[in-house]
Protein backbone atom coordinates (compact mmCIF):
# COMPACT_ATOMS: atom_id res chain seq x y z
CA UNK A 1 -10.17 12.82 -24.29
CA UNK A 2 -10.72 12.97 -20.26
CA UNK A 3 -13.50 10.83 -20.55
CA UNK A 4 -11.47 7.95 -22.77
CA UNK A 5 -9.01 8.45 -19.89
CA UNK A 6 -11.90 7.96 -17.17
CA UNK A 7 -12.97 4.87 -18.85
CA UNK A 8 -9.50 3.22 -19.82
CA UNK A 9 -8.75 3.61 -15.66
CA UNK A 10 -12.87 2.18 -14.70
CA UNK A 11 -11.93 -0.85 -17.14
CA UNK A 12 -8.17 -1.17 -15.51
CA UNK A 13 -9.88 -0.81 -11.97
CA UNK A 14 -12.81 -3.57 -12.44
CA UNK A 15 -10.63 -6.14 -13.70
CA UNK A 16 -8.27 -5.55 -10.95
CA UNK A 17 -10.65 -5.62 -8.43
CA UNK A 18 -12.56 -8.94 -10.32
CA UNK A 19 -8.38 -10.75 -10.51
CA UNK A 20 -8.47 -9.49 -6.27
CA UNK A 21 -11.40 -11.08 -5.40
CA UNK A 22 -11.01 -14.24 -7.23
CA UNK A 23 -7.43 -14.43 -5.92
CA UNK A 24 -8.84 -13.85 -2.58
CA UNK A 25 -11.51 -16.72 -3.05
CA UNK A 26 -9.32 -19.43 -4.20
CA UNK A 27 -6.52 -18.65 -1.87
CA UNK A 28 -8.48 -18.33 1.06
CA UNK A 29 -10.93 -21.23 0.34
CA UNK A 30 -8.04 -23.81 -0.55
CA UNK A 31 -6.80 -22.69 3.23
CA UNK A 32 -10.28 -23.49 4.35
CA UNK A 33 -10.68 -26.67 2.30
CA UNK A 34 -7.26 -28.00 3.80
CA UNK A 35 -8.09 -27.11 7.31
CA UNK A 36 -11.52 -28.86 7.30
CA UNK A 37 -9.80 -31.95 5.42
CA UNK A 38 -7.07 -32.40 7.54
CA UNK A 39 -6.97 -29.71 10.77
CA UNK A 40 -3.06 -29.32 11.32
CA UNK A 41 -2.94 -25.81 10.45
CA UNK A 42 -4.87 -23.07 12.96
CA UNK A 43 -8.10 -21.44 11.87
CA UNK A 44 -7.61 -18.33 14.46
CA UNK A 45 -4.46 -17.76 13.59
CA UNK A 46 -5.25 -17.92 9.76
CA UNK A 47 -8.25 -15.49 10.73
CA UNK A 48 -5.84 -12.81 12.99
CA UNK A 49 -3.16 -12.19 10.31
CA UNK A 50 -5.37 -12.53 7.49
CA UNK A 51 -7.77 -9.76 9.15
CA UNK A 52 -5.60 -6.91 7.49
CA UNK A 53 -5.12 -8.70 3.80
CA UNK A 54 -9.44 -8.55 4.21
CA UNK A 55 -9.37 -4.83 5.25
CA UNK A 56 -7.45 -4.02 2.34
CA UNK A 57 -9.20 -5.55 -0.12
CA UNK A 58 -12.06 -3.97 1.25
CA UNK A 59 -10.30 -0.79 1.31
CA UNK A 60 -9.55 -1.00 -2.31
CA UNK A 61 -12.80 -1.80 -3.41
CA UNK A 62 -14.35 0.83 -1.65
CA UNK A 63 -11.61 3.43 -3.34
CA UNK A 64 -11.35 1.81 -6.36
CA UNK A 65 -14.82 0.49 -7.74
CA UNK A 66 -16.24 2.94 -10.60
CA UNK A 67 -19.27 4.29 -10.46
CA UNK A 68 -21.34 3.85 -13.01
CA UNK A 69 -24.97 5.22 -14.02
CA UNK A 70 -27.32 2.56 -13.91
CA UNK A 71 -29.59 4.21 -16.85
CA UNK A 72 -27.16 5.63 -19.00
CA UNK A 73 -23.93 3.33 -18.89
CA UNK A 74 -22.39 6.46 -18.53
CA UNK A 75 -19.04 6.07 -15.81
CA UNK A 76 -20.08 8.66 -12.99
CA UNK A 77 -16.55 8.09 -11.16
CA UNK A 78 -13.39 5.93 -12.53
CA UNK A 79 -12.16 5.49 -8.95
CA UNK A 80 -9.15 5.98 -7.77
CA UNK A 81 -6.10 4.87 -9.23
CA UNK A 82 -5.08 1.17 -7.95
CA UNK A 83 -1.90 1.13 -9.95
CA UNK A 84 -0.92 4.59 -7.71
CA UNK A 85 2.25 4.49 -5.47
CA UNK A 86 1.89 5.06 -1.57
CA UNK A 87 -0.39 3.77 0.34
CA UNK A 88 -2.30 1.84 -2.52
CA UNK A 89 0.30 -0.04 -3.35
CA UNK A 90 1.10 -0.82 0.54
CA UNK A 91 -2.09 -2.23 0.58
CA UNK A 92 -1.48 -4.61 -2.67
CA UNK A 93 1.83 -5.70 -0.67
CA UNK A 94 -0.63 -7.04 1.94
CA UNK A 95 -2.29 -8.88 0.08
CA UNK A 96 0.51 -10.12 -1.99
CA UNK A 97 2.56 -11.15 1.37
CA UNK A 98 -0.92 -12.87 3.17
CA UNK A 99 -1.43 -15.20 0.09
CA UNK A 100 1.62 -16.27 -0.26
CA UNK A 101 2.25 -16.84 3.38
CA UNK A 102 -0.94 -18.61 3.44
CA UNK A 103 0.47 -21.48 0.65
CA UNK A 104 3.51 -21.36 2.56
CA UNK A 105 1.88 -22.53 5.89
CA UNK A 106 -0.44 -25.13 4.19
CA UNK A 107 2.78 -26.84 3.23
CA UNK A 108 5.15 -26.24 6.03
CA UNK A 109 2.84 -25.90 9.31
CA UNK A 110 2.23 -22.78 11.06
CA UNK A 111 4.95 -21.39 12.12
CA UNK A 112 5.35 -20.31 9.00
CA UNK A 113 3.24 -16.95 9.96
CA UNK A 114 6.15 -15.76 11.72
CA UNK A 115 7.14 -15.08 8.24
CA UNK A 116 3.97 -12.59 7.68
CA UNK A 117 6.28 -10.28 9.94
CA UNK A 118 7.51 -8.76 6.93
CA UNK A 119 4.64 -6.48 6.33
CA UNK A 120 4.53 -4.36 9.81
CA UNK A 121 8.99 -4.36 9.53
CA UNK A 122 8.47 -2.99 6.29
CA UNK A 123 5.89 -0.44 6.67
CA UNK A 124 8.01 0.60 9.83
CA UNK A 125 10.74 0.92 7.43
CA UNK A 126 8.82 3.20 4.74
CA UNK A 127 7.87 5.25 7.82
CA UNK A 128 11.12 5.68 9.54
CA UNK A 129 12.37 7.14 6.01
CA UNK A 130 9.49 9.22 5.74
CA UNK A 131 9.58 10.81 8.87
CA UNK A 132 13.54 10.99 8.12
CA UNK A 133 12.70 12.97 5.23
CA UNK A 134 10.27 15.30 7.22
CA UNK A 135 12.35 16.04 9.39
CA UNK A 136 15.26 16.95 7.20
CA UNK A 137 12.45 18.99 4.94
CA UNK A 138 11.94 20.93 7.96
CA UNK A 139 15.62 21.60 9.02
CA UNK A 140 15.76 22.97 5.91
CA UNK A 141 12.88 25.67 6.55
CA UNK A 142 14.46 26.34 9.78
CA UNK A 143 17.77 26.72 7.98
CA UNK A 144 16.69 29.89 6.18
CA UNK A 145 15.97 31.95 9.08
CA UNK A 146 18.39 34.90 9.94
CA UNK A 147 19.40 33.56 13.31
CA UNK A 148 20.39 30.09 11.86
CA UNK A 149 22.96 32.05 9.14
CA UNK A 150 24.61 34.73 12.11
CA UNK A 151 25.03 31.16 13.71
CA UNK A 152 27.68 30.20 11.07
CA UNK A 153 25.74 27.90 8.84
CA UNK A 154 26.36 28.28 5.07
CA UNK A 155 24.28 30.89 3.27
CA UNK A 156 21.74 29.70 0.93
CA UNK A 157 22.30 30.39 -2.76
CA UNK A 158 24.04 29.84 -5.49
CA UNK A 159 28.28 28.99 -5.08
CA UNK A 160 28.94 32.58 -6.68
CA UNK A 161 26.47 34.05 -3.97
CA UNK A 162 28.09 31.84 -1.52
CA UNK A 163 31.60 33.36 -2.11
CA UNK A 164 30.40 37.08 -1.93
CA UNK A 165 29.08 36.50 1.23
CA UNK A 166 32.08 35.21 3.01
């Protein structure tokens, strides 16, 4: 049964990886076609903020390619999962945001890019709530300690705990 589920996740992963790729391709090589036709838009700055969409994908291939054994067919490693929350799907946001802001700027100039801001603000965001919900994790460590009750805070428990002990 493990092994169905290790090849079910190595077919899921390759024809992600094959739709990535070719999305990358035409995306990126209609940008190129339309700046060699007609040079209004900017080739460096096309290159700068579509630097991180190309360390994704290679991040993601690298992660998420199966390995498979060239004599046997047999799948060595499914790869990791590319459908996983976190960071994995941070990186598919990337990519997601870089495309489109790369149509965008072909048909409204280049100040569109500004609009390619949206990926650092939002991973700031995710961040800020992570660290947000460290930090109140570890209040609540430091919460249990002796010191912290004699202090007046609330006693952990349950309410009919709660009620004995004041």
């Amino acid at each position: 049964m493990a092994q169905k589920a290790r090849k079910d996740r190595a077919k899921s992963n390759v024809a992600a990886l094959n739709n990535l790729h070719m999305g990358s391709l035409a995306v990126n090589l209609l940008f190129l076609l339309f700046f060699f036709t007609f040079k209004s838009r900017s080739i460096v700055t096309w290159f700068i903020f579509s630097l991180p969409s190309f360390l994704c994908q290679f991040a993601l291939e690298k992660t998420g390619r199966p390995n498979v054994d060239p004599n046997t067919g047999a799948v060595k490693s499914a790869g990791e999962d590319l459908a996983a929350p976190g960071l994995t799907e941070y990186m598919w946001d990337v990519i997601w945001v870089t495309w489109a802001v790369e149509v965008l700027v072909l048909f409204f100039g280049n100040w569109v890019w500004v609009l390619w801001a949206v990926v650092p603000a939002y991973g700031a965001y995710k961040g800020y709530g992570l660290l947000g919900a460290a930090k109140q994790m570890a209040g609540m460590g430091a919460g249990m300690g002796g010191a912290d009750n004699a202090a007046g805070a609330a006693p952990a428990g349950n309410r009919k705990q709660r009620r004995a002990a004041a």
